[in-house]
N, C-alpha and C. Protein backbone atom coordinates (compact mmCIF):
# COMPACT_ATOMS: atom_id res chain seq x y z
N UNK A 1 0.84 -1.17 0.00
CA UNK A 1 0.00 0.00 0.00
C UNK A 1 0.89 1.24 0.00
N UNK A 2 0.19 2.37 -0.80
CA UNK A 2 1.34 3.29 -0.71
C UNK A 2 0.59 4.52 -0.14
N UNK A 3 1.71 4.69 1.51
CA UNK A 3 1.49 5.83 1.64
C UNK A 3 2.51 7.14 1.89
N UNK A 4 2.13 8.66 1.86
CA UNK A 4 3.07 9.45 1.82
C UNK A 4 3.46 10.03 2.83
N UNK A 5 4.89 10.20 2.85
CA UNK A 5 5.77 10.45 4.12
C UNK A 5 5.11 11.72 4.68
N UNK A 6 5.20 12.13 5.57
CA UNK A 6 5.28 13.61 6.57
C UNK A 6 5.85 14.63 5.71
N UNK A 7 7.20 14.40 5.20
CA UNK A 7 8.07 15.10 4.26
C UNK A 7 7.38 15.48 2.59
N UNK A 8 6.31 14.81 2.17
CA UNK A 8 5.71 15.15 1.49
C UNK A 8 5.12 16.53 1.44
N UNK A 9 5.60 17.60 0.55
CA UNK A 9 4.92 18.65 0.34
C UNK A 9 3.80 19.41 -0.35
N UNK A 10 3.10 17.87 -0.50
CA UNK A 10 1.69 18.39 -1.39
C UNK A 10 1.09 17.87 -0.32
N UNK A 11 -0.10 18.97 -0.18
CA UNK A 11 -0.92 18.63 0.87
C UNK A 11 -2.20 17.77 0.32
N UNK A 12 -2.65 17.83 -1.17
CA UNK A 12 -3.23 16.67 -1.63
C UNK A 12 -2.64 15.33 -1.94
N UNK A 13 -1.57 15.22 -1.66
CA UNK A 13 -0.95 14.00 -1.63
C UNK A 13 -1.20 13.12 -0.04
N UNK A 14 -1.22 14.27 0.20
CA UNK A 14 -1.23 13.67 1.80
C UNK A 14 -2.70 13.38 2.37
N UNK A 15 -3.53 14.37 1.73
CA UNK A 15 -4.65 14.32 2.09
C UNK A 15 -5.06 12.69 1.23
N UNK A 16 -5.22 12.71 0.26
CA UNK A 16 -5.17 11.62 -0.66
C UNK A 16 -4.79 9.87 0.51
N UNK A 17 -3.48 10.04 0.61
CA UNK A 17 -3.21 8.74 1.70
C UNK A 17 -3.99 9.16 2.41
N UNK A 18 -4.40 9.75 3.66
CA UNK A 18 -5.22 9.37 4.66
C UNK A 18 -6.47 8.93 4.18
N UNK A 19 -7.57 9.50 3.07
CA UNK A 19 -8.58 8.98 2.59
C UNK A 19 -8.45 7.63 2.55
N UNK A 20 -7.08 6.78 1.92
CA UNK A 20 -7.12 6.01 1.63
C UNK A 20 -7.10 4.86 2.65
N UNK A 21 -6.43 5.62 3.76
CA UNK A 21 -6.03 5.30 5.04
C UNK A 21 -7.53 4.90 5.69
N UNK A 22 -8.00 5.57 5.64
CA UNK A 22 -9.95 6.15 6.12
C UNK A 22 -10.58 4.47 5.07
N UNK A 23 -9.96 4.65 4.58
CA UNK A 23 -11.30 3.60 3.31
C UNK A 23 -10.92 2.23 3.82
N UNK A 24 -9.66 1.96 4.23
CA UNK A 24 -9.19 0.79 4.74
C UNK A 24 -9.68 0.55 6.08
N UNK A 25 -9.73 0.90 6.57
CA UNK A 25 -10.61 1.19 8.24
C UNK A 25 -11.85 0.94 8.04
N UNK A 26 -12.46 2.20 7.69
CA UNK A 26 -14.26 2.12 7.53
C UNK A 26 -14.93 0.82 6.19
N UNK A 27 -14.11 0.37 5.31
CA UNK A 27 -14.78 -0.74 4.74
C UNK A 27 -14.98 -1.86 5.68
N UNK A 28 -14.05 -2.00 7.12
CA UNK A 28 -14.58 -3.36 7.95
C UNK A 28 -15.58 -2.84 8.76
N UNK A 29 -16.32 -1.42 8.56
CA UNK A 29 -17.00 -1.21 10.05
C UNK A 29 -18.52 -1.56 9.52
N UNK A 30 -18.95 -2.31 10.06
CA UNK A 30 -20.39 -2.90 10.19
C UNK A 30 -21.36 -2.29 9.52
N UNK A 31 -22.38 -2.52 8.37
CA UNK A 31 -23.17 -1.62 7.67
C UNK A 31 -23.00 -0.44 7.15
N UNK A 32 -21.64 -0.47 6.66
CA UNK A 32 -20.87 0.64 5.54
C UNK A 32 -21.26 0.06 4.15
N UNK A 33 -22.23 0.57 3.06
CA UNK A 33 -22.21 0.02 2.11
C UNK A 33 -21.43 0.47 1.30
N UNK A 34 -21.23 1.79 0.50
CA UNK A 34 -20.34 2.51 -0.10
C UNK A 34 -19.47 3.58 0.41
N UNK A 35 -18.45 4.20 0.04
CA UNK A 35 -17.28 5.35 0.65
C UNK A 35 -17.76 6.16 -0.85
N UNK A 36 -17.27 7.26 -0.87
CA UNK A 36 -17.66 8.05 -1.84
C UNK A 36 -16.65 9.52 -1.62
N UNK A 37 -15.56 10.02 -2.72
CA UNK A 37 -15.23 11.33 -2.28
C UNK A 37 -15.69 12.55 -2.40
N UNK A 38 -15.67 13.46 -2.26
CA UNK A 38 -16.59 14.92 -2.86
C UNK A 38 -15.80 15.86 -2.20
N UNK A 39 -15.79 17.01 -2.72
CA UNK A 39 -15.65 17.77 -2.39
C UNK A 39 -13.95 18.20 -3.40
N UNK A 40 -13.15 19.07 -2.78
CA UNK A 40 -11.82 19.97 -3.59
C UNK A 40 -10.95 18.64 -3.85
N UNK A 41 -10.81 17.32 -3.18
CA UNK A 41 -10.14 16.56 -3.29
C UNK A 41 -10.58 15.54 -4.83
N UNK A 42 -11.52 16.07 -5.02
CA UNK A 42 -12.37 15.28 -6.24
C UNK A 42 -12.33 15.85 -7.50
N UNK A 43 -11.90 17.64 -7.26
CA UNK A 43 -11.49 18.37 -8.31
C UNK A 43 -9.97 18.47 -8.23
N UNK A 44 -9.31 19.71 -9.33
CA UNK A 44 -7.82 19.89 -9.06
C UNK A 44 -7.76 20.74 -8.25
N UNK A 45 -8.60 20.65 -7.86
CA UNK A 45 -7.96 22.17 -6.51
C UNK A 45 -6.41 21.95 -6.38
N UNK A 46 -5.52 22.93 -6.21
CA UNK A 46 -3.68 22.59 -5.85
C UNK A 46 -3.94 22.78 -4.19
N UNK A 47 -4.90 23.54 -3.33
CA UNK A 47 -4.77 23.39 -2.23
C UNK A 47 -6.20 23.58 -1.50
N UNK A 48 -6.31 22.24 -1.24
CA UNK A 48 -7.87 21.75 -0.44
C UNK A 48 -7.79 22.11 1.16
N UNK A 49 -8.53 22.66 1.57
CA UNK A 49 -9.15 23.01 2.86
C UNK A 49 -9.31 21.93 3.57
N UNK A 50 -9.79 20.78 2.77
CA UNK A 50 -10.50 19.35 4.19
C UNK A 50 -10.38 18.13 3.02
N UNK A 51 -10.79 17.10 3.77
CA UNK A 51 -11.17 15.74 2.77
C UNK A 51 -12.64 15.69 3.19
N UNK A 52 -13.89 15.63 2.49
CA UNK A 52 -14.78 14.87 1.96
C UNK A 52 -15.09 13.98 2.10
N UNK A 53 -15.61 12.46 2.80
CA UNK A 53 -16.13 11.62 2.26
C UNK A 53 -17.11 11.20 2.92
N UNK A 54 -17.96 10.77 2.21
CA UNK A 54 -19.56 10.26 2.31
C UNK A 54 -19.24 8.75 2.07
N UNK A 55 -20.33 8.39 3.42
CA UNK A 55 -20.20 7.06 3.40
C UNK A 55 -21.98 6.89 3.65
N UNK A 56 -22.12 5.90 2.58
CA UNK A 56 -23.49 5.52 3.17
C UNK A 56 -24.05 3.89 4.32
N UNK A 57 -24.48 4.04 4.73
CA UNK A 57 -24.29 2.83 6.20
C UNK A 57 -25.94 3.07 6.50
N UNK A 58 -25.94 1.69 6.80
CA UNK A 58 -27.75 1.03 7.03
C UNK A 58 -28.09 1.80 7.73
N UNK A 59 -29.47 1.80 8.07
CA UNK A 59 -30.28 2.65 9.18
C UNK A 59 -30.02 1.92 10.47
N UNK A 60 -29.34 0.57 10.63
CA UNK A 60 -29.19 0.17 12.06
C UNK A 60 -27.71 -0.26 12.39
N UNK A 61 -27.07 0.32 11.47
CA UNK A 61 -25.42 0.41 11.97
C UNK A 61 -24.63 1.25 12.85
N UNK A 62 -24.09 0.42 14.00
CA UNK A 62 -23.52 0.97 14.58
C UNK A 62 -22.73 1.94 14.32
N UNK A 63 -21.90 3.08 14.93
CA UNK A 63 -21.25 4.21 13.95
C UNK A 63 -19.89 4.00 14.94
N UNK A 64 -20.35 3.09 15.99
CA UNK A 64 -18.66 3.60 16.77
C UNK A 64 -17.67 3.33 16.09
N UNK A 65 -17.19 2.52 15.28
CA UNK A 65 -15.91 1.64 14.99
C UNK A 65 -16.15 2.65 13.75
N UNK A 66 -16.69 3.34 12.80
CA UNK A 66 -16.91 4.50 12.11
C UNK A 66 -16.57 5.43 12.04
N UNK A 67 -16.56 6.27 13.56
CA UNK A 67 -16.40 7.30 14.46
C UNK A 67 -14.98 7.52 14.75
N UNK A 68 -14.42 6.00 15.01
CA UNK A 68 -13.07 5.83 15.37
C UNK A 68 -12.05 6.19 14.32
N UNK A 69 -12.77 5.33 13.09
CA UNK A 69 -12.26 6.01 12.00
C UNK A 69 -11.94 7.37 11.18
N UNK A 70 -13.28 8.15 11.16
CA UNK A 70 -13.14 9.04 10.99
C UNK A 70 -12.41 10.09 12.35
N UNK A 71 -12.58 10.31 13.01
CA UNK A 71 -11.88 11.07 14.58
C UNK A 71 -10.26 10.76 13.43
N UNK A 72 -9.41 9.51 13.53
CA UNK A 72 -8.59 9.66 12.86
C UNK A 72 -8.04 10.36 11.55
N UNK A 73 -8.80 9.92 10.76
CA UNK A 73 -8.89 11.07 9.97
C UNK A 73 -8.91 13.03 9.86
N UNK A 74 -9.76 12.91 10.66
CA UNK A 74 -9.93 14.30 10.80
C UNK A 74 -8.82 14.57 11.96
N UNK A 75 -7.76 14.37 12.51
CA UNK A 75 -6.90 14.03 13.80
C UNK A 75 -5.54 14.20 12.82
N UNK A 76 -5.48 13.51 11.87
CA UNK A 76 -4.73 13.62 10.60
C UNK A 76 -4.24 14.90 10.00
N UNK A 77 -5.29 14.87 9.61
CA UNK A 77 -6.02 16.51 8.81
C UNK A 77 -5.72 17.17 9.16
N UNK A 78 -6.20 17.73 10.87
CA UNK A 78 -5.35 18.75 11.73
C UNK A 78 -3.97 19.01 11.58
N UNK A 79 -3.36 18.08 11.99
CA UNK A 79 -1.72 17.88 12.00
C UNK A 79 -1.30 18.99 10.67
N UNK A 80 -1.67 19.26 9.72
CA UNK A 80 -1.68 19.87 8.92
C UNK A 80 -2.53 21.28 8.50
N UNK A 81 -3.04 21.55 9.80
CA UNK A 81 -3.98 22.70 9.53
C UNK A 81 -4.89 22.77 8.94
N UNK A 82 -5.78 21.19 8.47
CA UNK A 82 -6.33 20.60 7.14
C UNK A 82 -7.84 20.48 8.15
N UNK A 83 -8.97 20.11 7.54
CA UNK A 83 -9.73 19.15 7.95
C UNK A 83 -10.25 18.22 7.52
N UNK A 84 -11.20 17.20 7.59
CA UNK A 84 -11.91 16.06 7.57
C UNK A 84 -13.31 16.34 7.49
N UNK A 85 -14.41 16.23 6.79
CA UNK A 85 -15.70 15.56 7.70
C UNK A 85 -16.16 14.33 6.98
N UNK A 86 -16.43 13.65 7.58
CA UNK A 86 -17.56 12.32 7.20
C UNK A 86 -18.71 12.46 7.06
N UNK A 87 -19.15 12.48 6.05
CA UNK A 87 -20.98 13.34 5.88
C UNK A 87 -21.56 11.11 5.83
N UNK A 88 -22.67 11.29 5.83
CA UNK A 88 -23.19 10.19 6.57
C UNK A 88 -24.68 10.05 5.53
N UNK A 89 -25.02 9.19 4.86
CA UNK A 89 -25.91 9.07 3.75
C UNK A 89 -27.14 7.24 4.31
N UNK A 90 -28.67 7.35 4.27
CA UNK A 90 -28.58 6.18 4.52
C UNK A 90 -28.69 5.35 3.05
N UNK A 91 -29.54 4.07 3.11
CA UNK A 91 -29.14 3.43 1.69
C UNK A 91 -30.30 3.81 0.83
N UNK A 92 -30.60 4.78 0.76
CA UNK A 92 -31.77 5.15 0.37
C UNK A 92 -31.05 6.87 -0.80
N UNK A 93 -30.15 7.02 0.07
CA UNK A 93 -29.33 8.07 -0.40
C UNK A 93 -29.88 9.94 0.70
N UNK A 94 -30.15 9.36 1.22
CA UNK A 94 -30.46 10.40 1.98
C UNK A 94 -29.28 11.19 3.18
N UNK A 95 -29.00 12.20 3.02
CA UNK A 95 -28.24 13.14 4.00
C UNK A 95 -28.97 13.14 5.41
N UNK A 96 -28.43 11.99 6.06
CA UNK A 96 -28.56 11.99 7.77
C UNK A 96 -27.79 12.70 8.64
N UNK A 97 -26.82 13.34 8.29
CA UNK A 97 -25.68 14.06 9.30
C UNK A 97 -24.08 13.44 9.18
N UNK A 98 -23.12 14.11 10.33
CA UNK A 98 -21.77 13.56 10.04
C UNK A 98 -21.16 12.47 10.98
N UNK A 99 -20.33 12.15 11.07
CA UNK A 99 -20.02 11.17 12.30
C UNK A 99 -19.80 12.53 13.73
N UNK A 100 -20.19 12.27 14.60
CA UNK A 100 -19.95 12.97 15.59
C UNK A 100 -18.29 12.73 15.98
N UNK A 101 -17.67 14.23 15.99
CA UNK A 101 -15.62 14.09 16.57
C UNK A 101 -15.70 13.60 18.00
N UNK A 102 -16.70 13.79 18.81
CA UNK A 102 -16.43 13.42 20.26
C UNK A 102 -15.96 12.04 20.59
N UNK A 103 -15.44 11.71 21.61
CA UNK A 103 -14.66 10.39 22.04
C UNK A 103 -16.08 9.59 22.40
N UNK A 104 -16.74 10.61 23.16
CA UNK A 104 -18.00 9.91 24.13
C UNK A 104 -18.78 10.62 23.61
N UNK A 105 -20.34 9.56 23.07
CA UNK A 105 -21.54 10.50 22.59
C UNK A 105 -22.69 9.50 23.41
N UNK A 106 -23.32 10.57 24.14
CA UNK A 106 -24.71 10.06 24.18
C UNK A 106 -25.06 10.95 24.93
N UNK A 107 -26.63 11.10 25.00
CA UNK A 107 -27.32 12.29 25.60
C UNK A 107 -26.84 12.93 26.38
N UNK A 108 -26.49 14.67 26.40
CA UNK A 108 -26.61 15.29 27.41
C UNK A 108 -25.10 15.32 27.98
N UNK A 109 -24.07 14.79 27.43
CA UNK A 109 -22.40 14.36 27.75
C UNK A 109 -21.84 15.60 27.48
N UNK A 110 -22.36 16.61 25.69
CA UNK A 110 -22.31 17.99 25.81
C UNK A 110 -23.01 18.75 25.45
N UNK A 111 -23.10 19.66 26.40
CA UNK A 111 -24.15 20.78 26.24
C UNK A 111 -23.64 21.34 25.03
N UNK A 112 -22.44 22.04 23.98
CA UNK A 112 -22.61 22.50 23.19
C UNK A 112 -22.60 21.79 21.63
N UNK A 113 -22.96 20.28 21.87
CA UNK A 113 -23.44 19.71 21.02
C UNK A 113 -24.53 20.30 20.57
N UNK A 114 -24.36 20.95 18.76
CA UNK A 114 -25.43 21.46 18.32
C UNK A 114 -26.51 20.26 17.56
N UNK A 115 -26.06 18.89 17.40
CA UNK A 115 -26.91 17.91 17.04
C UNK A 115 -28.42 18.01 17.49
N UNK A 116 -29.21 17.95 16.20
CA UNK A 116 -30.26 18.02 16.71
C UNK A 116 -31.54 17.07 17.46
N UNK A 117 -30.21 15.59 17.84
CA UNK A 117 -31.16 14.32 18.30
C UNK A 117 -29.37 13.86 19.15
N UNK A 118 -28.98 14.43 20.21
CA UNK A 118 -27.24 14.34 20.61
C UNK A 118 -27.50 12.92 21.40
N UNK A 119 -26.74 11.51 20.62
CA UNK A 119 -26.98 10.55 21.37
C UNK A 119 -28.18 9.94 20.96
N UNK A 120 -29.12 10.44 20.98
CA UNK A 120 -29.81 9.50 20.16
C UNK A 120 -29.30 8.21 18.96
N UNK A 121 -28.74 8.24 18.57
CA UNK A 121 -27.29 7.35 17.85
C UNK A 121 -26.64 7.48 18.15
N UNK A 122 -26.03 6.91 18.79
CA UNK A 122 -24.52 7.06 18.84
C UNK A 122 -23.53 7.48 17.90
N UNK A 123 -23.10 8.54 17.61
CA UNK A 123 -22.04 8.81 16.94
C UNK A 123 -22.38 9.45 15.70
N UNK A 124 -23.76 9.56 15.56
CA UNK A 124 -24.30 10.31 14.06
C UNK A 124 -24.91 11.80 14.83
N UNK A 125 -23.66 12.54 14.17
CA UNK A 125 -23.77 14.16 14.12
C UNK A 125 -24.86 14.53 13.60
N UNK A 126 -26.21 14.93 13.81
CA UNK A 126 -27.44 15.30 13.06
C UNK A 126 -27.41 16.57 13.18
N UNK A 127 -26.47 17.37 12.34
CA UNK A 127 -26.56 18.62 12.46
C UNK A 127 -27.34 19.59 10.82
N UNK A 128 -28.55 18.71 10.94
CA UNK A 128 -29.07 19.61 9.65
C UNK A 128 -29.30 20.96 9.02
N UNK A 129 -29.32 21.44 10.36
CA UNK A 129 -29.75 22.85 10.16
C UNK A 129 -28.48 23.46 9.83
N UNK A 130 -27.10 23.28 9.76
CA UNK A 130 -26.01 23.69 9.69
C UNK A 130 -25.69 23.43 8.38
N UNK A 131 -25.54 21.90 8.28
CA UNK A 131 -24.92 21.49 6.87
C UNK A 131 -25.99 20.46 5.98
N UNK A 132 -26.30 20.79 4.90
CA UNK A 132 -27.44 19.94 4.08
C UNK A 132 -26.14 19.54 3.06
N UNK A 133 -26.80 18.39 2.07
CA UNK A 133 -26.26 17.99 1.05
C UNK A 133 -26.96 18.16 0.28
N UNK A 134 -26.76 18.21 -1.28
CA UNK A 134 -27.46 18.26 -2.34
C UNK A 134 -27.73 16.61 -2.76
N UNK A 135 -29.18 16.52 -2.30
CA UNK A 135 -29.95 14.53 -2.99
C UNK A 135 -28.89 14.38 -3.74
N UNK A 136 -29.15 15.21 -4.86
CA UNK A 136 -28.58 14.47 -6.22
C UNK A 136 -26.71 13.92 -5.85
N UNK A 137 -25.95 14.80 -5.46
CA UNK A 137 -24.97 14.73 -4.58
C UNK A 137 -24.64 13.23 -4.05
N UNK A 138 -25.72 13.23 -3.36
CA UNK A 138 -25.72 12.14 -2.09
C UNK A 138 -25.70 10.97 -2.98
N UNK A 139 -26.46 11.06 -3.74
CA UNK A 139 -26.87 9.44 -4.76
C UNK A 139 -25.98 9.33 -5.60
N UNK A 140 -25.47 10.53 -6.30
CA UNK A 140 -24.35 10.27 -7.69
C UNK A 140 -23.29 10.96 -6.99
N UNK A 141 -22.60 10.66 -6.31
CA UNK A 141 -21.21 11.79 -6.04
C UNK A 141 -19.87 11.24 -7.05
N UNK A 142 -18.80 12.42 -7.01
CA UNK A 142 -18.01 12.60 -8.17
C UNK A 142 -17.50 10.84 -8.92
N UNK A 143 -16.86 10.88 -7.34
CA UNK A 143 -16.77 9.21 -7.61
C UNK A 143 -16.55 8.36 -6.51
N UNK A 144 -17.26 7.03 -6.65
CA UNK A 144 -17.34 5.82 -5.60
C UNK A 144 -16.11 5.53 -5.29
N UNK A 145 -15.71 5.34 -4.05
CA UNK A 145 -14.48 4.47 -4.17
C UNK A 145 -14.13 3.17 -3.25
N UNK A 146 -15.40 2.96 -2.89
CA UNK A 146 -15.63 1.51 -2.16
C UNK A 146 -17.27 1.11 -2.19
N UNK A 147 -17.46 0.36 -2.61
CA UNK A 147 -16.81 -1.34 -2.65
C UNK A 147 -16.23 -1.34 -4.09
N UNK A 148 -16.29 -0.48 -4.83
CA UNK A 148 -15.98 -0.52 -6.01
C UNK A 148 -15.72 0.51 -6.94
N UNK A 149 -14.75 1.09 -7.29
CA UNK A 149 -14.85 2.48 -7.97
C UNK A 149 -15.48 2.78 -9.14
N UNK A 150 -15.99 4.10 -9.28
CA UNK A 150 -17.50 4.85 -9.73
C UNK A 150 -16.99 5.32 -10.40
N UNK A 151 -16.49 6.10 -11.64
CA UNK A 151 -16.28 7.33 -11.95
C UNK A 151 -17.06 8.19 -12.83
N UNK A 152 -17.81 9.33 -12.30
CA UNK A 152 -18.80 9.91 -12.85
C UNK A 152 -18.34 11.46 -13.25
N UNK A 153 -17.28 11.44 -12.76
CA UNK A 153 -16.66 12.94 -13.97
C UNK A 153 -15.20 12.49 -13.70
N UNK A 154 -14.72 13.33 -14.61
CA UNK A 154 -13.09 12.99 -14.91
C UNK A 154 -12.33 13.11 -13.70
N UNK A 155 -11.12 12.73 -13.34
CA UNK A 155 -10.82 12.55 -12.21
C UNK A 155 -9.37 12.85 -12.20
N UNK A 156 -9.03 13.87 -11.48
CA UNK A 156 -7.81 14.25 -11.30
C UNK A 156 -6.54 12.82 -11.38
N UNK A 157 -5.19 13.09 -11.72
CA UNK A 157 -4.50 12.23 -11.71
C UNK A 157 -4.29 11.82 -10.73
N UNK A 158 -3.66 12.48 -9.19
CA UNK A 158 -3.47 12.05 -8.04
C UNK A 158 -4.29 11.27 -7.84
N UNK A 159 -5.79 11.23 -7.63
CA UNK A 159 -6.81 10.30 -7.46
C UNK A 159 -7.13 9.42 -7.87
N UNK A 160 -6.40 9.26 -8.96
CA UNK A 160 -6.52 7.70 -10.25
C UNK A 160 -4.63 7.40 -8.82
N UNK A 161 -3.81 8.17 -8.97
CA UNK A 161 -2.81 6.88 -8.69
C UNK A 161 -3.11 6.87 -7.01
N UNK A 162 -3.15 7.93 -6.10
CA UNK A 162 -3.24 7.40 -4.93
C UNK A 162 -4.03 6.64 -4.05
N UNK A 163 -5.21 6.54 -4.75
CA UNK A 163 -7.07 5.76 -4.48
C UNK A 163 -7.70 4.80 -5.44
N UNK A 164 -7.30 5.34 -6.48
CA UNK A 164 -7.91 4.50 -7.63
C UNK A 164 -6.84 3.12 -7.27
N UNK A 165 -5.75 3.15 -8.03
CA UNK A 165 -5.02 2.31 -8.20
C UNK A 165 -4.76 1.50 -7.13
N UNK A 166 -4.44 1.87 -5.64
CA UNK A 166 -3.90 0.89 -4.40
C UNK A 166 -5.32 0.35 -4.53
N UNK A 167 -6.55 1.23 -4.63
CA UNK A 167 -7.93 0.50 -3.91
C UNK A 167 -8.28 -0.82 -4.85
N UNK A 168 -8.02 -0.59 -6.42
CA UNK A 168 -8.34 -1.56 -7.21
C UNK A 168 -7.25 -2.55 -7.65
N UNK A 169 -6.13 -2.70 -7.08
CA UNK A 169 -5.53 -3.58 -6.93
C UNK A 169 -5.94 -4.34 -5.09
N UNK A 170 -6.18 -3.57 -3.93
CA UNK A 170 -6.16 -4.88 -3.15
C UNK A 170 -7.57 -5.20 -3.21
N UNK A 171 -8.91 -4.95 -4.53
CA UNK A 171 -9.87 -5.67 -4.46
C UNK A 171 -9.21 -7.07 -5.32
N UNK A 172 -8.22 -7.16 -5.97
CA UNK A 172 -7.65 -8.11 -6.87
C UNK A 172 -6.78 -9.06 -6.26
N UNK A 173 -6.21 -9.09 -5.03
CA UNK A 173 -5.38 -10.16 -4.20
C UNK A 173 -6.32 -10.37 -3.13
């Protein structure tokens, strides 16, 4: 698997490995059906703000081992002045919210949890009133990249070699 050193000075390079980092993690977590990227990392942006990715996961999947994942990710991200979010889709394609960053979620743990159901799931950020997705978005995004890669608009090079390529070679061993 290839990932890029610290010493790497593209910050989409870097951002790029951790996604990939993220996809290897969250494909074992329980009722993850697809990973999906969006956002500046999906275009050429030369310098992206955050990573993007939408994952869609059953209506009765647990989110901790999810949560864990993403927290890393976005933990990553930082290190770099970067961020993360995990936007959260069910299989229906619908925008449910993000993974919640907290270590500990369930009712009432924080008051400035702006979620609008905090704990009620464990670990699903329902912050609608803040951040919506566009349906169409949610159902067709730029491109799939688990269980199987999608590609629905042209796709930067970095993203064909740092995601495309490791992801569709270890579906092949």
């Amino acid at each position: 698997m290839t990932r890029v050193t610290e010493s790497d000075p593209s910050i989409r390079s870097f951002l790029l490995s951790e996604v990939l980092q993220f996809v290897e993690r969250a494909r074992t977590c329980p009722g993850v059906r697809r990973i999906a990227l969006l956002g500046s990392l999906a275009s050429t942006k030369r310098d992206p703000k955050d990573a993007d990715v939408l994952v869609m996961v059953d209506d009765d999947a647990g989110l901790a081992s999810l949560a864990i994942a993403g927290r890393r990710l976005k933990g990553r991200a930082q290190s770099r002045n970067k961020g993360a979010d995990v936007l959260l889709v069910d299989t229906s394609g619908n925008y449910i919210g993000r993974i919640c960053h907290w270590r500990e979620c369930r009712p009432g743990i924080r008051l400035a949890c702006d979620a609008r159901h905090c704990g009620s799931r464990p670990f699903l950020h329902d912050d609608l009133d803040d951040l919506t997705l566009d349906p169409a978005l949610a159902k067709a995004p730029p491109v799939e990249i688990w269980p199987k890669i999608v590609r629905r608009a042209e796709l930067p090079s970095d993203v064909e070699t740092l995601l495309g390529r490791p992801l569709e070679s270890s579906r092949t061993r």
